[in-house]
PDB file of N, CA and C in Angstrom:
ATOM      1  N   UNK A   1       8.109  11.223  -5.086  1.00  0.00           N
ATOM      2  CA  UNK A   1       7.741  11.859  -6.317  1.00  0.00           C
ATOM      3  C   UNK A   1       8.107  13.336  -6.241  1.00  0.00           C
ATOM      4  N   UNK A   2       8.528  14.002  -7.224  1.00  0.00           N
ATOM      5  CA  UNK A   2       9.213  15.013  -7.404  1.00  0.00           C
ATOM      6  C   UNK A   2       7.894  15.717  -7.990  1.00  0.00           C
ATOM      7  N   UNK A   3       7.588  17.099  -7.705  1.00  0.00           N
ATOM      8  CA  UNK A   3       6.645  17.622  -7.979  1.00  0.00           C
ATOM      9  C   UNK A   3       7.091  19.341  -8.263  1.00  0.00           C
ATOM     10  N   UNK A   4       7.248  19.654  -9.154  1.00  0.00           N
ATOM     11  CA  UNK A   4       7.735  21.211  -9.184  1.00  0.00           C
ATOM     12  C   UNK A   4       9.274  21.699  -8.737  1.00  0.00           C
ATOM     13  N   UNK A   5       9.078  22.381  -7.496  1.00  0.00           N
ATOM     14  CA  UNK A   5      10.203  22.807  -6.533  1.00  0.00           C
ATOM     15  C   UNK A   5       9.601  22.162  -5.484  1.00  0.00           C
ATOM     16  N   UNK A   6       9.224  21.070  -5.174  1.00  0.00           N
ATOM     17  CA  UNK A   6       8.721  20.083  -3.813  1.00  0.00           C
ATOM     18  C   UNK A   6       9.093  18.540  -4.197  1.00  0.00           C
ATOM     19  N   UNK A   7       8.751  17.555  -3.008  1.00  0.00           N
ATOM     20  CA  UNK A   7       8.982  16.187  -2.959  1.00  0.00           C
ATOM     21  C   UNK A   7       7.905  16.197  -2.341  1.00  0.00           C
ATOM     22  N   UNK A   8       7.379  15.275  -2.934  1.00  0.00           N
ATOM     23  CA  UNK A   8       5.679  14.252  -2.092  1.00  0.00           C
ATOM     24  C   UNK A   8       6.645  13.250  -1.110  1.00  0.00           C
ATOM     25  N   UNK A   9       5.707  13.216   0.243  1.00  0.00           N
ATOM     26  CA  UNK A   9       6.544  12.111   0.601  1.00  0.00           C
ATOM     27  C   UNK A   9       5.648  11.753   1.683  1.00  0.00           C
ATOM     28  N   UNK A  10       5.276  10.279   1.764  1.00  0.00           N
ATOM     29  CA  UNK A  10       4.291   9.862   3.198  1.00  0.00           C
ATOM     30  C   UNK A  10       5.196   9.623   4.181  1.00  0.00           C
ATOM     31  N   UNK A  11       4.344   9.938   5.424  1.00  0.00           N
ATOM     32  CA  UNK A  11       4.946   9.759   6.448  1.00  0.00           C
ATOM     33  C   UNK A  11       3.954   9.160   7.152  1.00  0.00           C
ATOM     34  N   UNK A  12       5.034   8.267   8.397  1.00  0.00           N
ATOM     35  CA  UNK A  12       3.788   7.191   8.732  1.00  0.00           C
ATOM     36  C   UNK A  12       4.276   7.639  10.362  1.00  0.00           C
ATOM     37  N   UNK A  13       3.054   7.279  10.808  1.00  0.00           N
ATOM     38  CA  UNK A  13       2.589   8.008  12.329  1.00  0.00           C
ATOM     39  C   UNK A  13       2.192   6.665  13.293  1.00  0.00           C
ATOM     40  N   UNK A  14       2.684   6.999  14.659  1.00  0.00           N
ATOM     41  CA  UNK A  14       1.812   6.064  14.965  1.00  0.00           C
ATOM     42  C   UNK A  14       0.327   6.539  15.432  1.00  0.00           C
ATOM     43  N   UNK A  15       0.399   7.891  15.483  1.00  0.00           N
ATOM     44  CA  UNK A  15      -1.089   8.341  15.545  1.00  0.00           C
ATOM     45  C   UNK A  15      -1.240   9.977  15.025  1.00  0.00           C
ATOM     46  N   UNK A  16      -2.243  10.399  14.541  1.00  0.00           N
ATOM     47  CA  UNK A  16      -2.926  11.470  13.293  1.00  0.00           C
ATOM     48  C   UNK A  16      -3.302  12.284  14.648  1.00  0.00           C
ATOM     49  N   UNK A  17      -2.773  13.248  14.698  1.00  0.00           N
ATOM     50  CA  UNK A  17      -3.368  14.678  15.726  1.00  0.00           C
ATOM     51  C   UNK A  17      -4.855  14.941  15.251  1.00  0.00           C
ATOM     52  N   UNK A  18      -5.852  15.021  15.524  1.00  0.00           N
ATOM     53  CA  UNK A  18      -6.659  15.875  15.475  1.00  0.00           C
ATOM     54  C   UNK A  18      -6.768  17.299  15.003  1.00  0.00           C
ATOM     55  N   UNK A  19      -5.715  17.978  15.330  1.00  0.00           N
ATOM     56  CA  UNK A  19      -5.222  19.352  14.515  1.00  0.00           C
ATOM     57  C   UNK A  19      -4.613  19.274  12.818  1.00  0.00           C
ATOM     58  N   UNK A  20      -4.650  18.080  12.689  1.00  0.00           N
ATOM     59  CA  UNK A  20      -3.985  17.954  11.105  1.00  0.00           C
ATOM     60  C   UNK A  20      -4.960  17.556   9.952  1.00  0.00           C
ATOM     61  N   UNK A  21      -4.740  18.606   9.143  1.00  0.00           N
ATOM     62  CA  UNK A  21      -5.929  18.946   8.190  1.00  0.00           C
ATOM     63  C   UNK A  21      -5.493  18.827   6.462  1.00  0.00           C
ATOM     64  N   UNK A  22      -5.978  18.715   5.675  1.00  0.00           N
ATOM     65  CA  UNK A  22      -5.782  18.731   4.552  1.00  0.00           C
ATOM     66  C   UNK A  22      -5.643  19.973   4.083  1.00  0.00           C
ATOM     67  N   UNK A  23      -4.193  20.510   3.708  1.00  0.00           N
ATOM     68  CA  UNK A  23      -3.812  22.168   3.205  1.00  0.00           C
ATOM     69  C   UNK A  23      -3.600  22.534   3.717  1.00  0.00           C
ATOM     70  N   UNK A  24      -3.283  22.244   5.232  1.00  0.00           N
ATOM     71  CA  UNK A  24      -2.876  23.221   6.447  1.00  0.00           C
ATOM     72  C   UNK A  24      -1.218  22.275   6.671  1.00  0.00           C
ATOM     73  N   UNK A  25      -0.384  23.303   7.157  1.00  0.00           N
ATOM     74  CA  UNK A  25       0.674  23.079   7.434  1.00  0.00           C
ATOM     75  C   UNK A  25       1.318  22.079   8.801  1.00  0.00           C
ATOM     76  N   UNK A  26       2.210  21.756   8.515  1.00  0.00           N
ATOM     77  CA  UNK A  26       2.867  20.572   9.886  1.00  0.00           C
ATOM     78  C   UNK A  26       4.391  21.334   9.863  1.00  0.00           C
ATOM     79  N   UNK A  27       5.110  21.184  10.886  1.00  0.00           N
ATOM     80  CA  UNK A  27       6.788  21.534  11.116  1.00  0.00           C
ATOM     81  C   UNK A  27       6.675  20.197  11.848  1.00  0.00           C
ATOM     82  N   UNK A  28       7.842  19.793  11.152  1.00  0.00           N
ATOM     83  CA  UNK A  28       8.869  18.244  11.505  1.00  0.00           C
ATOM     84  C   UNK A  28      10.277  18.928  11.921  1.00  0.00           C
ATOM     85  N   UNK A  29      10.610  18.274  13.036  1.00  0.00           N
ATOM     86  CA  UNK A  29      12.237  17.928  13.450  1.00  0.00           C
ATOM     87  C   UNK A  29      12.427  17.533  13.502  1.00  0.00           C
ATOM     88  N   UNK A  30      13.818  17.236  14.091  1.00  0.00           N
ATOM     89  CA  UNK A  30      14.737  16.314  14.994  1.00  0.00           C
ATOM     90  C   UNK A  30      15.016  16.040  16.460  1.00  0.00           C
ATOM     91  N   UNK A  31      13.735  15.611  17.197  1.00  0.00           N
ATOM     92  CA  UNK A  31      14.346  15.795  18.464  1.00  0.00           C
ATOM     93  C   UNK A  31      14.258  17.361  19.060  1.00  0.00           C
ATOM     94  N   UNK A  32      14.928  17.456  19.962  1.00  0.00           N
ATOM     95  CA  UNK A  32      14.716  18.984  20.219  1.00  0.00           C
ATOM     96  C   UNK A  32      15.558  20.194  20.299  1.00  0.00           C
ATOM     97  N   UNK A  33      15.517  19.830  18.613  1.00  0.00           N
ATOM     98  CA  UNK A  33      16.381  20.953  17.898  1.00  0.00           C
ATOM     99  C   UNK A  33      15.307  21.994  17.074  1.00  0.00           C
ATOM    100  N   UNK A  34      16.081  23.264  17.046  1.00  0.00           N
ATOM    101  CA  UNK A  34      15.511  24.361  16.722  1.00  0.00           C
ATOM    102  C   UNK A  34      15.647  24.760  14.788  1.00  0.00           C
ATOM    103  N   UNK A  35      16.206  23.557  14.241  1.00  0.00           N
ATOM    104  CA  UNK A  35      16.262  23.677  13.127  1.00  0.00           C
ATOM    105  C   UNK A  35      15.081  22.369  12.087  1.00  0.00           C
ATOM    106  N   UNK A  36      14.037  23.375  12.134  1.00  0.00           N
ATOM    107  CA  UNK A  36      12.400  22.715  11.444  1.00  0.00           C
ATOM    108  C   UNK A  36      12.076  22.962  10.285  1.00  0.00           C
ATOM    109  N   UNK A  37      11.296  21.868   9.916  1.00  0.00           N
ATOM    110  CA  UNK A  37      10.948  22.151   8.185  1.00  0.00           C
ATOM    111  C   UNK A  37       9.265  22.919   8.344  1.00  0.00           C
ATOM    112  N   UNK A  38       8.681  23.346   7.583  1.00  0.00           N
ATOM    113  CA  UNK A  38       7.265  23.253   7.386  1.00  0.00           C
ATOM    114  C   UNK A  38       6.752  22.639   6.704  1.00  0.00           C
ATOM    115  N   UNK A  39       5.681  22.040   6.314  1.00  0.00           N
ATOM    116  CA  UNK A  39       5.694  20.994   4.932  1.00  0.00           C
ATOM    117  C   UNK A  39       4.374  21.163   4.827  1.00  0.00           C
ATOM    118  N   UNK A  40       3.739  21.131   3.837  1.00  0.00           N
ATOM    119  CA  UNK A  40       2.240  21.180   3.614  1.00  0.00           C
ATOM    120  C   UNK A  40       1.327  19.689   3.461  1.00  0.00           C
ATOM    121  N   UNK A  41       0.657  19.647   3.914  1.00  0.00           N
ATOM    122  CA  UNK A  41      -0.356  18.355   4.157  1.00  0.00           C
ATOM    123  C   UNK A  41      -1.483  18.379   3.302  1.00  0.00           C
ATOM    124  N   UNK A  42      -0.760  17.403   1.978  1.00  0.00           N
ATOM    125  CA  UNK A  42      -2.030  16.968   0.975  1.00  0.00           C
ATOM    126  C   UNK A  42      -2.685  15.776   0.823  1.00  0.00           C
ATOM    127  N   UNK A  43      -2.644  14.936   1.556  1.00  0.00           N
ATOM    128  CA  UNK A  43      -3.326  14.015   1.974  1.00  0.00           C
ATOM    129  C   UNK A  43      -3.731  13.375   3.125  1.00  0.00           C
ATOM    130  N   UNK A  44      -4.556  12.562   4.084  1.00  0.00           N
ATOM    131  CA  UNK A  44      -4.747  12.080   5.094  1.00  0.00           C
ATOM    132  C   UNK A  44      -4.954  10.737   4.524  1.00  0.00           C
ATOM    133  N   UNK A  45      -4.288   9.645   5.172  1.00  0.00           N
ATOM    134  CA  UNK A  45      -4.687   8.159   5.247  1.00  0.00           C
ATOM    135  C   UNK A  45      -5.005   7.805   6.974  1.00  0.00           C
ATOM    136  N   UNK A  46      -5.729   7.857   7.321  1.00  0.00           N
ATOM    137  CA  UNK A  46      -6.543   7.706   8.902  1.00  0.00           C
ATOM    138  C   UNK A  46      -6.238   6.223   9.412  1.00  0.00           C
ATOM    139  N   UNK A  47      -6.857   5.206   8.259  1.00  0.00           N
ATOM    140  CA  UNK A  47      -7.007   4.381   8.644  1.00  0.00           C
ATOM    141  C   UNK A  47      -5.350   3.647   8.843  1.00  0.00           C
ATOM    142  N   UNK A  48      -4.681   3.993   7.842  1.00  0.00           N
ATOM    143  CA  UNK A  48      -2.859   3.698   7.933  1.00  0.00           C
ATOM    144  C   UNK A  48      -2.344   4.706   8.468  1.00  0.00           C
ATOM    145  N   UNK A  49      -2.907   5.242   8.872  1.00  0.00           N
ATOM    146  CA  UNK A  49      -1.898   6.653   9.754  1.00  0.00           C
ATOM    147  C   UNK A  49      -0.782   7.067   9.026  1.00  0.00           C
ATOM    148  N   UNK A  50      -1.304   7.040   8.182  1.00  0.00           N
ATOM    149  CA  UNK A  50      -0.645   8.178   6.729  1.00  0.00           C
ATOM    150  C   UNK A  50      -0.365   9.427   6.768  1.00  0.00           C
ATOM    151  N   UNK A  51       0.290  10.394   6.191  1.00  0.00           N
ATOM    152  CA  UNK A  51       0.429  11.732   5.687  1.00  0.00           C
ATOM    153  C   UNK A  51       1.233  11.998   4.927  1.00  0.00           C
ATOM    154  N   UNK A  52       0.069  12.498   3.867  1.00  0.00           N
ATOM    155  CA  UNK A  52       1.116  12.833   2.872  1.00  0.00           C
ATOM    156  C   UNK A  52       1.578  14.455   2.796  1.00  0.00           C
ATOM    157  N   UNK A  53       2.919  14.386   2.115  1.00  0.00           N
ATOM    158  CA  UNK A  53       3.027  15.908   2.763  1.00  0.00           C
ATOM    159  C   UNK A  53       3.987  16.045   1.099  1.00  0.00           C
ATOM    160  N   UNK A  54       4.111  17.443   0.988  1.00  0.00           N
ATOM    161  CA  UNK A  54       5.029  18.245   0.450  1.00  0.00           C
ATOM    162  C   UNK A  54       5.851  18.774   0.620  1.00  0.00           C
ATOM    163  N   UNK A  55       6.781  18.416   0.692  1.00  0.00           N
ATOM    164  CA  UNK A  55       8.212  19.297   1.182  1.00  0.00           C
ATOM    165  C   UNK A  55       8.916  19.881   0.099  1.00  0.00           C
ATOM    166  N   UNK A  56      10.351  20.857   0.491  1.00  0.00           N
ATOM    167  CA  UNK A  56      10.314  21.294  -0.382  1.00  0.00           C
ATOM    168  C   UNK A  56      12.076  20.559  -0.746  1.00  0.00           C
ATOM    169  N   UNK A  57      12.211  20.813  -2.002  1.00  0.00           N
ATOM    170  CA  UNK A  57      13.800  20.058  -2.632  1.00  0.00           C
ATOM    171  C   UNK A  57      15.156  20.557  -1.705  1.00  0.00           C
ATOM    172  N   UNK A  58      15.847  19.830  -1.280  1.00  0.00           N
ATOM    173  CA  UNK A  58      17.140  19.719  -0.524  1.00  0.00           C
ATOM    174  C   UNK A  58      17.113  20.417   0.828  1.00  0.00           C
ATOM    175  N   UNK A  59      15.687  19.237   1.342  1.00  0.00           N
ATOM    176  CA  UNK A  59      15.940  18.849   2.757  1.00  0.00           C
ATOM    177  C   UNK A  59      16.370  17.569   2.964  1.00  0.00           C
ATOM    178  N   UNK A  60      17.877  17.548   3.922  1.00  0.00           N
ATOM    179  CA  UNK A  60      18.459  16.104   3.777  1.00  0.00           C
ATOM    180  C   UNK A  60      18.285  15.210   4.756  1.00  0.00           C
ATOM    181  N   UNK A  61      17.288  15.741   5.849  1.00  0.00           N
ATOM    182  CA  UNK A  61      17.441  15.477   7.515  1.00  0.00           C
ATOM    183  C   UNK A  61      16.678  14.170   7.094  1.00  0.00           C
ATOM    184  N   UNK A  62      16.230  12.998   8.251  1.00  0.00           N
ATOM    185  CA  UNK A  62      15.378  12.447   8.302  1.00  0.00           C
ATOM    186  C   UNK A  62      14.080  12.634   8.921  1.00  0.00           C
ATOM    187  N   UNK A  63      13.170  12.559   8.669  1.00  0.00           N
ATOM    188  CA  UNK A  63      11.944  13.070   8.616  1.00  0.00           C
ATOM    189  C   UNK A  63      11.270  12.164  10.683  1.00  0.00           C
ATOM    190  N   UNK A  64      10.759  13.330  11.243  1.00  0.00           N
ATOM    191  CA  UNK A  64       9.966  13.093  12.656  1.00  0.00           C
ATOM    192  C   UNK A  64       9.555  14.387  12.716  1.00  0.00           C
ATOM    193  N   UNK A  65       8.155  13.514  13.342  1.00  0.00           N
ATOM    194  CA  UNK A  65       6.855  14.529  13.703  1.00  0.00           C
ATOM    195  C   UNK A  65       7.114  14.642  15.049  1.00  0.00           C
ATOM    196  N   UNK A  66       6.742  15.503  15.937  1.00  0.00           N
ATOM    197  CA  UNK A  66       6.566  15.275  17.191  1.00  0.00           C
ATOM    198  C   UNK A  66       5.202  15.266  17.481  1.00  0.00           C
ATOM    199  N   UNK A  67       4.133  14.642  17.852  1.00  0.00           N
ATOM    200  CA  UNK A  67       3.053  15.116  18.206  1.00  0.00           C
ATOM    201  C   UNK A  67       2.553  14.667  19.544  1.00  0.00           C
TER     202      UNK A  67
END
């Protein structure tokens, strides 16, 4: 879903950090490269190890968390 100048987009985990909060920020890469997104975290699904996040329009990478 297209939202403003952002994309909603879930991302599925196999497990939810403890540090990840609703409105507080996450950086996703690739592996261990130095080129990261930030994305904002507007939802938690716990029980599906959900996150929903906001990113912003014309990021083309594929999406990994490292946690």
């Amino acid at each position: 879903m297209v939202l403003g100048n952002g994309l909603i987009q879930d991302i599925h985990l196999t497990k939810i950090p403890t540090n990840v909060a609703i409105g507080g920020s996450i950086r996703i890469g690739s592996g261990n490269v130095t080129d990261v997104e930030t994305v904002k975290v507007l939802e938690i699904f716990g029980q599906e190890k959900i996150i929903r996040i906001l990113r912003h329009t014309g990021i083309a990478h594929t999406l990994w968390v490292k946690c």
